[in-house]
Protein backbone atom coordinates (compact mmCIF):
# COMPACT_ATOMS: atom_id res chain seq x y z
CA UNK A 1 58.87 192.93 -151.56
CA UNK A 2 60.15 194.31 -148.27
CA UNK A 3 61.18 192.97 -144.89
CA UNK A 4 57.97 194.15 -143.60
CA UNK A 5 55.83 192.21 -146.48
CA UNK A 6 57.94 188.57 -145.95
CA UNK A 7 57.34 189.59 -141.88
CA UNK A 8 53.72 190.06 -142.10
CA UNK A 9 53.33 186.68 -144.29
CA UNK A 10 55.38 184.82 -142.03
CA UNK A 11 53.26 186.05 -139.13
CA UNK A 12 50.14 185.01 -140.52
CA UNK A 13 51.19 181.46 -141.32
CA UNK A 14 52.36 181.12 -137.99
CA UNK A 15 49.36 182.33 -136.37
CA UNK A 16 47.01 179.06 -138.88
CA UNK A 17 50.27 176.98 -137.59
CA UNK A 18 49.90 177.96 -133.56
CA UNK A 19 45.95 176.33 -134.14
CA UNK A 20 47.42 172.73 -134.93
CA UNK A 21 47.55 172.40 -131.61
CA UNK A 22 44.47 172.89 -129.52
CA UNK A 23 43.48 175.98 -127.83
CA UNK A 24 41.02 177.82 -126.21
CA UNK A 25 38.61 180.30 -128.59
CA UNK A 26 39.60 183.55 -126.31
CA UNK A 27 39.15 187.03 -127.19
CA UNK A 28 42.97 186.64 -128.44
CA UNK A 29 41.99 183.80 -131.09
CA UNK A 30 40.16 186.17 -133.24
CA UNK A 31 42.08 189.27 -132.51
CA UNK A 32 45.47 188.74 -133.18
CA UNK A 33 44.21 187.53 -137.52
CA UNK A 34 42.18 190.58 -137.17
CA UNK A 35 44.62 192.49 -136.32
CA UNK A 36 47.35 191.00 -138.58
CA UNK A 37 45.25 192.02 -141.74
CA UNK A 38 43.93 195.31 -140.39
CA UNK A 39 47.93 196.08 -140.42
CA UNK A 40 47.77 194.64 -143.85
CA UNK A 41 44.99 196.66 -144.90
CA UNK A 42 46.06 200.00 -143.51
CA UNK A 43 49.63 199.64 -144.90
CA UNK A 44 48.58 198.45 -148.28
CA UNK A 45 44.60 198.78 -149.08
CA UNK A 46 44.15 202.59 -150.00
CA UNK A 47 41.14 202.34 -151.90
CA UNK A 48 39.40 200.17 -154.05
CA UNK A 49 39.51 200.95 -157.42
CA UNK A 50 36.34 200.67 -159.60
CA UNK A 51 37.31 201.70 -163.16
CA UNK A 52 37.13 198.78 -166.08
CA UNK A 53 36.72 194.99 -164.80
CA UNK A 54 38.85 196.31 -162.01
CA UNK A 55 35.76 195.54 -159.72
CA UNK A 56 35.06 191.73 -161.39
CA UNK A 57 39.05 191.35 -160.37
CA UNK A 58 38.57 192.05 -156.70
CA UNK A 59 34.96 190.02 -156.42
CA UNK A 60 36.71 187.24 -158.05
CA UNK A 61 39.75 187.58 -155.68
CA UNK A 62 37.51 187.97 -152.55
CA UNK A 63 35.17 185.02 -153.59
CA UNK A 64 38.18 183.05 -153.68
CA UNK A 65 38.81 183.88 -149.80
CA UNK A 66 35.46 183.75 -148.44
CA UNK A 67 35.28 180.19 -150.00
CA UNK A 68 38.60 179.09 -148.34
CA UNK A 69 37.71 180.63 -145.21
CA UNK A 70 34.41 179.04 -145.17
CA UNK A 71 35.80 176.02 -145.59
CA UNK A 72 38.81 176.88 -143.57
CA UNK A 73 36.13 177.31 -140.77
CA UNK A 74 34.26 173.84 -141.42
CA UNK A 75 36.68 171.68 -141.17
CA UNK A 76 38.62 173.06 -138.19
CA UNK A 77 37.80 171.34 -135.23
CA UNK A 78 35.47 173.01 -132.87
CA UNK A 79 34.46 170.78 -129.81
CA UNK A 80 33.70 171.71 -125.99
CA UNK A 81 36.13 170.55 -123.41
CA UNK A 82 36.62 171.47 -119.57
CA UNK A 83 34.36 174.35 -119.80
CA UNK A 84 35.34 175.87 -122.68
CA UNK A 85 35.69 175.82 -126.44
CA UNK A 86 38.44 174.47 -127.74
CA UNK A 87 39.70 174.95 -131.76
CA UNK A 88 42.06 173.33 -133.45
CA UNK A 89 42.83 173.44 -137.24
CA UNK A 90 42.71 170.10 -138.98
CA UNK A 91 45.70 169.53 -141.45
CA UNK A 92 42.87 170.44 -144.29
CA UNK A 93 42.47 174.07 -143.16
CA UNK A 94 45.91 174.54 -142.88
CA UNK A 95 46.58 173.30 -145.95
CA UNK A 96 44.01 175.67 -147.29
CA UNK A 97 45.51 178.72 -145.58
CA UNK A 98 49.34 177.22 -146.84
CA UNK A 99 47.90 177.38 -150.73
CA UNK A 100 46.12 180.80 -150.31
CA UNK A 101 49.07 182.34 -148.42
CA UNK A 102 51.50 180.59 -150.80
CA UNK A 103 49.73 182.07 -154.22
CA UNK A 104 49.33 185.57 -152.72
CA UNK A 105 53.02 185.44 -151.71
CA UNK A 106 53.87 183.96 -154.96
CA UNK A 107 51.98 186.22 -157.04
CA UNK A 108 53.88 189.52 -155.24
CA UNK A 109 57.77 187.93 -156.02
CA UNK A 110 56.45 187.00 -159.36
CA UNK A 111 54.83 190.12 -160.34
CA UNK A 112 57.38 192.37 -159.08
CA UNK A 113 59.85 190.55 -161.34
CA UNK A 114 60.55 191.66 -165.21
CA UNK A 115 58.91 189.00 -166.67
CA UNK A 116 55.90 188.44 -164.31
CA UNK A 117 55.20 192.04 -164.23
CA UNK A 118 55.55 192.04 -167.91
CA UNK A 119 52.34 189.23 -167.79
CA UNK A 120 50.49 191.08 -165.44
CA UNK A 121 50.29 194.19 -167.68
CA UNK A 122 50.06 191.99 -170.94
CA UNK A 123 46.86 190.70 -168.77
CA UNK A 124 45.64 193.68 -167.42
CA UNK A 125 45.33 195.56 -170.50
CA UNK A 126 43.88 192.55 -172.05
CA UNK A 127 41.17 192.44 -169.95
CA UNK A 128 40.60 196.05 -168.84
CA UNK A 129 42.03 195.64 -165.18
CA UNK A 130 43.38 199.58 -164.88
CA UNK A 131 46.00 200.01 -162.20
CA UNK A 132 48.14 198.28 -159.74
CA UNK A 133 45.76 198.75 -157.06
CA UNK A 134 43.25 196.79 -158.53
CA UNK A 135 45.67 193.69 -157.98
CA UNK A 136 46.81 194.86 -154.74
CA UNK A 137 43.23 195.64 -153.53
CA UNK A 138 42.06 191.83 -154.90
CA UNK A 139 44.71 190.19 -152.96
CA UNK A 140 44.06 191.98 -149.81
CA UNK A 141 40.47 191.33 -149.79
CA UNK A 142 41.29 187.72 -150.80
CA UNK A 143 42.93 187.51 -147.57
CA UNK A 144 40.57 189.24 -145.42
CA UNK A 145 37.42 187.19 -146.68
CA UNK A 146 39.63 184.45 -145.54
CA UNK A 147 40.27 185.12 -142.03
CA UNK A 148 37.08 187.29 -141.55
CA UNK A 149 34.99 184.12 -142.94
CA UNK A 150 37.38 181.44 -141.35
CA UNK A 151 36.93 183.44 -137.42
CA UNK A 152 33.10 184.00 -138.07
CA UNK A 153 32.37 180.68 -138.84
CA UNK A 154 34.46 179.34 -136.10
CA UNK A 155 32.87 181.51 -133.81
CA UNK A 156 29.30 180.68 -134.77
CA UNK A 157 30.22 177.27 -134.37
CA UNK A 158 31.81 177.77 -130.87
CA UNK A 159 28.70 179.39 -129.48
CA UNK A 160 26.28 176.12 -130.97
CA UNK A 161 28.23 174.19 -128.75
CA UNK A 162 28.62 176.01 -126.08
CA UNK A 163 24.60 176.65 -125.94
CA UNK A 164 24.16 172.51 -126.66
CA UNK A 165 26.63 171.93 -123.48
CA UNK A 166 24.66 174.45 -121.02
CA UNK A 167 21.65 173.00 -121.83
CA UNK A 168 17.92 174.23 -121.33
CA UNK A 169 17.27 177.19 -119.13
CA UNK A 170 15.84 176.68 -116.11
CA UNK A 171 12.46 176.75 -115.63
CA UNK A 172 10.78 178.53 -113.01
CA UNK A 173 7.68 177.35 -110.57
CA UNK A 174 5.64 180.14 -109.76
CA UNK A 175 2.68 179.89 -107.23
């Protein structure tokens, strides 16, 4: 792994820590995850293989992070406060974003070792995964069905309550 990989991982935990404490949902909430794995994705997605089970590999893989970030999104708190939406993630979607983070991180120093790149190939010949983009492309969409999922859902939340809070439209007398 290179400085750049540990710096982009370190970056993205910080950005789930930052939310512990409460902030406002701005413009800047979703855009700085969004742009953390667009980086991601243009330095290391460049293209998604679709030979053998590499496709099952990368649904699996970005199942895995569209359930975390759904449930990432759930149990972050989303309440109104002083006019605006306020987030804040509980210690659960942290935690979920910790374990995700941790096992793609994990899965890079291991596999790019003798013996866990040994496994990997052991495994992906086993089971018809063909290159080393398949893995790369499965753990980058891992991540982005994460964040994507996480934002949308705290987003779509955020705008409930914000419509609950303004209440009913006006309505108009006409003569």
């Amino acid at each position: 792994m290179t400085i750049s990989d540990w710096l982009i991982d370190v970056a993205l935990l910080l950005v789930v820590f930052r939310q512990l404490r409460e902030e406002r949902l701005t413009l800047r909430t979703v855009l700085l995850p969004l742009g953390l794995i667009t980086w991601a994705g243009t330095t290391y997605l460049h293209h998604i293989p679709t030979a053998g089970h590499d496709p099952l590999l990368i649904g699996l893989f970005a199942g895995i992070g569209i359930a975390f970030g759904l449930v990432g999104g759930l149990i972050t708190r989303v309440r109104f406060a002083e006019g605006h939406i306020r987030v804040k993630a509980t210690l659960g979607a942290a935690a979920l974003w910790v374990v995700s983070m941790g096992f793609r991180l994990g899965f890079a120093v291991w596999s790019s070792h003798p013996s866990g790149a040994a496994h990997v190939a052991r495994f992906s010949v086993d089971h018809q995964i063909t290159s080393e983009q398949a893995w790369v492309a499965a753990l980058i969409l891992m991540a982005f069905g994460e964040v994507i999922v996480r934002l949308g859902v705290i987003v779509l939340r955020g705008l409930r309550i914000r419509a609950q809070h303004q209440g009913p439209a006006p309505v108009s007398a006409t003569a």
